[in-house]
C-alpha atoms as a PDB file:
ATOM      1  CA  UNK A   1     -10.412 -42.327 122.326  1.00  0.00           C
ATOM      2  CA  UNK A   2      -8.934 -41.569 119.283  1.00  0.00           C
ATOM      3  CA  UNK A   3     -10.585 -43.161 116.596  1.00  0.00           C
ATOM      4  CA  UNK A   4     -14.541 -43.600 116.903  1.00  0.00           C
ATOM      5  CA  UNK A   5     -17.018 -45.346 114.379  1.00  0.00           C
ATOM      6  CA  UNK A   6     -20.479 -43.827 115.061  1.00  0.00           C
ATOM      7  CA  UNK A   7     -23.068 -46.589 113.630  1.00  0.00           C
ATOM      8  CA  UNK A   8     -26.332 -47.862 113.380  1.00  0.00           C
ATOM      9  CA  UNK A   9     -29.359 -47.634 111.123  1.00  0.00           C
ATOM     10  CA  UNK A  10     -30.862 -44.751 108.870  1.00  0.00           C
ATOM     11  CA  UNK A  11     -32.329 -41.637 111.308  1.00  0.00           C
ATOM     12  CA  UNK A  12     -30.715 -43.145 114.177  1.00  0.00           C
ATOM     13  CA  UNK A  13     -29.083 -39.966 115.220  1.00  0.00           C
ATOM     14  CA  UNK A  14     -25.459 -40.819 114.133  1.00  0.00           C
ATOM     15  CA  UNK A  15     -24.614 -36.844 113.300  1.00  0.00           C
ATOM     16  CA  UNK A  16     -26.510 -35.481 116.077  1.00  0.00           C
ATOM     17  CA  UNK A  17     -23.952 -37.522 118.470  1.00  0.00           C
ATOM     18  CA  UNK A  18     -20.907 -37.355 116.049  1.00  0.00           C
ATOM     19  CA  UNK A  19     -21.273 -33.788 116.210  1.00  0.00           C
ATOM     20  CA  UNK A  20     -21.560 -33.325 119.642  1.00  0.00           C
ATOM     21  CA  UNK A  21     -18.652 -35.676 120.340  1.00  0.00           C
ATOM     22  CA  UNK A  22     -16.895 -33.837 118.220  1.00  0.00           C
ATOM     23  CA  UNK A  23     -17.800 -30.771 120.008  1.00  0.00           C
ATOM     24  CA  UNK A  24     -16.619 -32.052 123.200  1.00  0.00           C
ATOM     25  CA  UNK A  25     -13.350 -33.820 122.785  1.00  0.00           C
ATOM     26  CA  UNK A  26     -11.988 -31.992 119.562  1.00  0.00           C
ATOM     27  CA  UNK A  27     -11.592 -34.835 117.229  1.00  0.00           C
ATOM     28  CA  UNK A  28     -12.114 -34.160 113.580  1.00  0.00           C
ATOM     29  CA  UNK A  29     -15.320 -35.331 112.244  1.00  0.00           C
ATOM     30  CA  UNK A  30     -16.361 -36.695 109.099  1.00  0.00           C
ATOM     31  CA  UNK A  31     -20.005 -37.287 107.587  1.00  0.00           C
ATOM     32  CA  UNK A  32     -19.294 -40.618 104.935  1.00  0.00           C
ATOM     33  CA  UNK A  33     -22.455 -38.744 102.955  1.00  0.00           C
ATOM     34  CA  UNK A  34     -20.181 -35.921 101.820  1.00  0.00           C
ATOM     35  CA  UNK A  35     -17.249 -38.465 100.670  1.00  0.00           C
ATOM     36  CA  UNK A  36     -19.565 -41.009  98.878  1.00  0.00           C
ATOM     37  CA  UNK A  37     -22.197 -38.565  97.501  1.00  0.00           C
ATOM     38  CA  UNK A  38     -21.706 -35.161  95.485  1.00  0.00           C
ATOM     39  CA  UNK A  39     -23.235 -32.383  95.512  1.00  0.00           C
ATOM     40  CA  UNK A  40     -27.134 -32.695  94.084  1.00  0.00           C
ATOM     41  CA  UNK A  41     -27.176 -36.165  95.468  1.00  0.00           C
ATOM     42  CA  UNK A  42     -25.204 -37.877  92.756  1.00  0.00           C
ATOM     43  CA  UNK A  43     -22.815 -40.778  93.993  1.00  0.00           C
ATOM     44  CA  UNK A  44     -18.676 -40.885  93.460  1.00  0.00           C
ATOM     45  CA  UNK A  45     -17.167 -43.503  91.792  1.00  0.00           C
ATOM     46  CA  UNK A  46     -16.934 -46.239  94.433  1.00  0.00           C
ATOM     47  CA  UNK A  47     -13.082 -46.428  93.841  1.00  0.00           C
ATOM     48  CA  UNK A  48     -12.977 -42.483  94.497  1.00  0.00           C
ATOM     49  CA  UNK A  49     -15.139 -43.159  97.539  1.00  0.00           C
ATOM     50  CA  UNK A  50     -12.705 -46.272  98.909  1.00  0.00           C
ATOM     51  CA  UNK A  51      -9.739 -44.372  98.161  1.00  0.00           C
ATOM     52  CA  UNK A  52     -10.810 -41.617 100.328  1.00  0.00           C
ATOM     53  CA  UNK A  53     -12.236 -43.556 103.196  1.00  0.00           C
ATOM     54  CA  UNK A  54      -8.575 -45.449 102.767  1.00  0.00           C
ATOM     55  CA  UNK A  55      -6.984 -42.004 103.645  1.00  0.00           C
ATOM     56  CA  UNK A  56      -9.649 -41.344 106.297  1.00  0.00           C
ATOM     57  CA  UNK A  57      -8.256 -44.842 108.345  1.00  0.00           C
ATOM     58  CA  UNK A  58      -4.867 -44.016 108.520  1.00  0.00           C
ATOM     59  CA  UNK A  59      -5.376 -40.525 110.106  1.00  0.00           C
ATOM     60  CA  UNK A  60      -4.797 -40.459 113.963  1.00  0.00           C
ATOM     61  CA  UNK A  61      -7.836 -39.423 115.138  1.00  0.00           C
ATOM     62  CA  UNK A  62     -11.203 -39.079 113.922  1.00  0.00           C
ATOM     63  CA  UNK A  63     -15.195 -39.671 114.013  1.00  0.00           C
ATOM     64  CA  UNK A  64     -16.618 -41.249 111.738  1.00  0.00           C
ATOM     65  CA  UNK A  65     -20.477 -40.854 111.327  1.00  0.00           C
ATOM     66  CA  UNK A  66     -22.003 -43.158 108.623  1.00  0.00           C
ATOM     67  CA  UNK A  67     -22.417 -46.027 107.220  1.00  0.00           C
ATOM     68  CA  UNK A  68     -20.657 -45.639 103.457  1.00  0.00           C
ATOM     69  CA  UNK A  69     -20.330 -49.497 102.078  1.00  0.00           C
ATOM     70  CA  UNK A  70     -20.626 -52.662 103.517  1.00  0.00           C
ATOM     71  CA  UNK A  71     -17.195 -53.355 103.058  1.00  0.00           C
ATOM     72  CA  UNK A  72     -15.658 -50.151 104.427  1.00  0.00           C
ATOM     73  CA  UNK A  73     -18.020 -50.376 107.099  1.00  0.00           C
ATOM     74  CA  UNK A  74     -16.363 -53.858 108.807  1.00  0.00           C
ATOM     75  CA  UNK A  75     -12.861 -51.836 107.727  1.00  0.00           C
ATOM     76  CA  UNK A  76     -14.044 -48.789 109.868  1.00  0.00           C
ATOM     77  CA  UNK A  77     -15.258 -50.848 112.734  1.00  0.00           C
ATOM     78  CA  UNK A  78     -11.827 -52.819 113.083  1.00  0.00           C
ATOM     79  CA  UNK A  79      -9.623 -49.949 112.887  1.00  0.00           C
ATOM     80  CA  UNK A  80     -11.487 -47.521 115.491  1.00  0.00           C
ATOM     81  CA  UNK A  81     -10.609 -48.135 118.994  1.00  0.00           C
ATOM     82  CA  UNK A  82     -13.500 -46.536 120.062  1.00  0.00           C
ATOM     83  CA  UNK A  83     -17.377 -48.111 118.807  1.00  0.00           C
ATOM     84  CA  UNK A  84     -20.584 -45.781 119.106  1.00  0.00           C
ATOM     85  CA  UNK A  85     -23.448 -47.940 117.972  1.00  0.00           C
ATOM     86  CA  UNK A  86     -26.944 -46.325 117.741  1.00  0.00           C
ATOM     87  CA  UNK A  87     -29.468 -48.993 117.967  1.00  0.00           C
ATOM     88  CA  UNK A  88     -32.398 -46.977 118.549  1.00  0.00           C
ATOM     89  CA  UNK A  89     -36.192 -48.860 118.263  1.00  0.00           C
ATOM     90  CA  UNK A  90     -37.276 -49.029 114.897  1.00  0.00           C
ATOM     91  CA  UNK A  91     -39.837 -47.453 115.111  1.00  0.00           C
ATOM     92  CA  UNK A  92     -37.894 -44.067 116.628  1.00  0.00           C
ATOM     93  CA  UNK A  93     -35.518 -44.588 113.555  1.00  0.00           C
ATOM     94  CA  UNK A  94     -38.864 -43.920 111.267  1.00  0.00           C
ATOM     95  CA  UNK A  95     -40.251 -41.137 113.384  1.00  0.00           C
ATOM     96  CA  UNK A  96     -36.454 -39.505 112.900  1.00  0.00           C
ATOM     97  CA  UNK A  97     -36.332 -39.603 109.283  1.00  0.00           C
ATOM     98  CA  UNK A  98     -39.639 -38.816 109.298  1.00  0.00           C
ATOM     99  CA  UNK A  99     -38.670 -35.504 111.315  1.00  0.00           C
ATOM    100  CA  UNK A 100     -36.080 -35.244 109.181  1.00  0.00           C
ATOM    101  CA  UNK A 101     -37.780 -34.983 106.431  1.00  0.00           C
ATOM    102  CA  UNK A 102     -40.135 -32.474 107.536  1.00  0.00           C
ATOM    103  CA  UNK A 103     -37.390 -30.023 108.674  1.00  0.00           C
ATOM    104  CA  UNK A 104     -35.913 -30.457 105.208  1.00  0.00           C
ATOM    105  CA  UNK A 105     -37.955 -28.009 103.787  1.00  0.00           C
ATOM    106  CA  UNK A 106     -36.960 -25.327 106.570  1.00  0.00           C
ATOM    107  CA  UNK A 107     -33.151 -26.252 106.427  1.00  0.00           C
ATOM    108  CA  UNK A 108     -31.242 -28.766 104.821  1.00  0.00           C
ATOM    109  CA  UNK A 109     -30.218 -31.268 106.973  1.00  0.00           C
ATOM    110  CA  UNK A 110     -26.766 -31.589 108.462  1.00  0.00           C
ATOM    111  CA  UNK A 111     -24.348 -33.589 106.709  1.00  0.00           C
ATOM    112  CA  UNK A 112     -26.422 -33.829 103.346  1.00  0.00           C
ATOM    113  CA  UNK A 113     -24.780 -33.559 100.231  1.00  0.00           C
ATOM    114  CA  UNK A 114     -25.257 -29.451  99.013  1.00  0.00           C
ATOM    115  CA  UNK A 115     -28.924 -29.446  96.980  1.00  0.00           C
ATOM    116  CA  UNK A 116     -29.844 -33.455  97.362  1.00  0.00           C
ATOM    117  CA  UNK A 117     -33.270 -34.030  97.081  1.00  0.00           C
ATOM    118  CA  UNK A 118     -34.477 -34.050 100.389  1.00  0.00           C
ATOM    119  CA  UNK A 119     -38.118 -36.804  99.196  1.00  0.00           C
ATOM    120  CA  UNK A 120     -35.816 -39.158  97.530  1.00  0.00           C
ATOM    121  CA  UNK A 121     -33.454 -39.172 100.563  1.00  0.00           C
ATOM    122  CA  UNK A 122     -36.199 -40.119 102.520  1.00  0.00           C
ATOM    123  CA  UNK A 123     -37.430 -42.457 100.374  1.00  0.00           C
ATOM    124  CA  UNK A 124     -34.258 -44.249 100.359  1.00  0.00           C
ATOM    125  CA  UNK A 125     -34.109 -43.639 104.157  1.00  0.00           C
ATOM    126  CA  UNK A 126     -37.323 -45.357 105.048  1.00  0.00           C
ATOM    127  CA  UNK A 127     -36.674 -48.372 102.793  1.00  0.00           C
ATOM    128  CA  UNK A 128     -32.748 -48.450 104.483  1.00  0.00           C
ATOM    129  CA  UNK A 129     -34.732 -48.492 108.091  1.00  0.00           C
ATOM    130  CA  UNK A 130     -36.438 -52.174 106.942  1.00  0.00           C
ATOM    131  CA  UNK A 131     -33.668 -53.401 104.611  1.00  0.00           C
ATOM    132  CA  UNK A 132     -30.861 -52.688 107.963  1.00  0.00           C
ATOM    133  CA  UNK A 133     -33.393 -53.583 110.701  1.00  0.00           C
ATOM    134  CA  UNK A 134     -33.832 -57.340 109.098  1.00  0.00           C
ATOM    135  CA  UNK A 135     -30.228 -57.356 107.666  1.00  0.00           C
ATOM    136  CA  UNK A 136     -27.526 -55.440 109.617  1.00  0.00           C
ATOM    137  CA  UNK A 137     -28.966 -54.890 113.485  1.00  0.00           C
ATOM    138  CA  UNK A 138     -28.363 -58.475 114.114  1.00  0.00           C
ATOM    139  CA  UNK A 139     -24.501 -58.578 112.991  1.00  0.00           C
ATOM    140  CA  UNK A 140     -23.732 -54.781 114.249  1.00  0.00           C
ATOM    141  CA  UNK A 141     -25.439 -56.387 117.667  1.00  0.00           C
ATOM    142  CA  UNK A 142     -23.099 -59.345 118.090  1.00  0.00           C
ATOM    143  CA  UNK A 143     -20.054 -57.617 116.577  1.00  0.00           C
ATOM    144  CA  UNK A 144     -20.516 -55.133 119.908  1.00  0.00           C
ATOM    145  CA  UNK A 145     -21.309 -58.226 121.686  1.00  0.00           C
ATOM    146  CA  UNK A 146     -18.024 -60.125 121.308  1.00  0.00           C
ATOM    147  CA  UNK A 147     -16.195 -57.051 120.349  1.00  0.00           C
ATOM    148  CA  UNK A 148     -16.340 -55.051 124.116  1.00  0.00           C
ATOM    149  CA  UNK A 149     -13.765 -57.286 125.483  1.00  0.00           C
ATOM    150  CA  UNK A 150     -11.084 -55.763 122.602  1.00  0.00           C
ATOM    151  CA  UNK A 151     -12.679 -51.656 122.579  1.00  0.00           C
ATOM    152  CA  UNK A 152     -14.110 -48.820 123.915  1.00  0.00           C
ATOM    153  CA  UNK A 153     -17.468 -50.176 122.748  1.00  0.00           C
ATOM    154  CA  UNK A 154     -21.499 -47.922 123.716  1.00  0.00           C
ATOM    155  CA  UNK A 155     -24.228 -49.658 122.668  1.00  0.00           C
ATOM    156  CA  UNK A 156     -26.572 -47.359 122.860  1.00  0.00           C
ATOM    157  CA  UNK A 157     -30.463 -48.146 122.730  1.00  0.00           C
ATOM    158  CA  UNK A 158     -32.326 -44.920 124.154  1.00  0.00           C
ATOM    159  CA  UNK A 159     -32.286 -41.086 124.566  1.00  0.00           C
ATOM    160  CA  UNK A 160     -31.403 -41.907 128.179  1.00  0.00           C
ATOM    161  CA  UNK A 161     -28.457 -43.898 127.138  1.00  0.00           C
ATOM    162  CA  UNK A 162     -27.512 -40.895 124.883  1.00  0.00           C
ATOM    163  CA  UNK A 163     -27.550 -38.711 127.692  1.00  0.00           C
ATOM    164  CA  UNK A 164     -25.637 -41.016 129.781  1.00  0.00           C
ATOM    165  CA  UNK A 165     -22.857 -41.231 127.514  1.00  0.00           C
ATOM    166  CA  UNK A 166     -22.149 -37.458 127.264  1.00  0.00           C
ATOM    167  CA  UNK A 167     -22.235 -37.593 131.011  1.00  0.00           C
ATOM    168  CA  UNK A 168     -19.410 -40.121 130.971  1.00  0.00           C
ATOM    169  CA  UNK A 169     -17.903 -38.356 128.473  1.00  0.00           C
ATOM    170  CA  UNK A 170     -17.716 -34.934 129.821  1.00  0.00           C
ATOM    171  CA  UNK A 171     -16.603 -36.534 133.233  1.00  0.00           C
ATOM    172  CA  UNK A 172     -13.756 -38.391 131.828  1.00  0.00           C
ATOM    173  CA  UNK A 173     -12.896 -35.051 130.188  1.00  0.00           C
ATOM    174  CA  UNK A 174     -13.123 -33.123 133.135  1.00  0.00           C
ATOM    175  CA  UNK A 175     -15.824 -30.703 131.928  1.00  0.00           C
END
């Protein structure tokens, strides 16, 4: 496990477990909000943004929690030896942002871009939840599908999956 694409749909819980991850094996991670958006919520350049997720791939080891562009995205996926997809019900992925949201005004969430507006956010979250539940969670699910023969590949699809992978995790660590 050296390279690991954490995916799925908006609120899903993709920093949550890249942090953690992170936590527990020492691999570098990286949020794609902080390359593709600036500070105040604007976006880069999408040539600034590819360049950098370019770099990103051809590091040894990383995590990668995000989504980014559709294009990078299928980049990421084929590059990482090591798939963490977060496919969550969609309803949970509303309640999430929804949470999310609410904390917002307490502390900015993790892995936001410095002073982004936390109602457009999620705005854009909540319409991202539909727009990836019709559009995306059918391809990320076969991709897994016929992909777990070639990678490390965790489909995961409740809290009690979560949990299970951190066990597995911290046992094939030795912690």
């Amino acid at each position: 496990m050296n390279k690991v694409a954490v995916f799925g749909n908006a609120g899903g819980g993709k920093s949550t477990l890249s942090k953690r991850l992170a936590e527990m094996t020492g691999l570098p991670m990286v949020a794609l909000d902080l390359l593709k958006y600036r500070p105040g919520g604007g976006e880069v350049s999408y040539e600034e943004y590819k360049a950098a997720h370019d770099r990103l791939l051809q590091q040894e080891q990383w995590i990668i929690d995000g989504y980014g562009s559709l294009d990078t995205l299928w980049e990421r996926l084929e590059v990482a030896d090591t798939l963490v997809y977060l496919d969550m019900p969609v309803l949970q992925h509303y309640w999430w942002v929804t949470k999310r949201f609410l904390k917002g005004f307490l502390v900015p969430p993790e892995n936001w871009p410095e002073n982004s507006p936390i109602l457009k956010g999620t705005l854009n979250s909540y319409y991202t939840v539909w727009l990836c539940d019709k559009k995306l969670t059918p391809k990320y699910r076969e991709y897994v599908s016929k992909t777990k023969e070639s990678k490390r590949v965790y489909h995961l699809q409740s809290l009690k999956q979560v949990k299970k992978f951190y066990q597995t995790i911290e046992l094939e660590l030795g912690k």
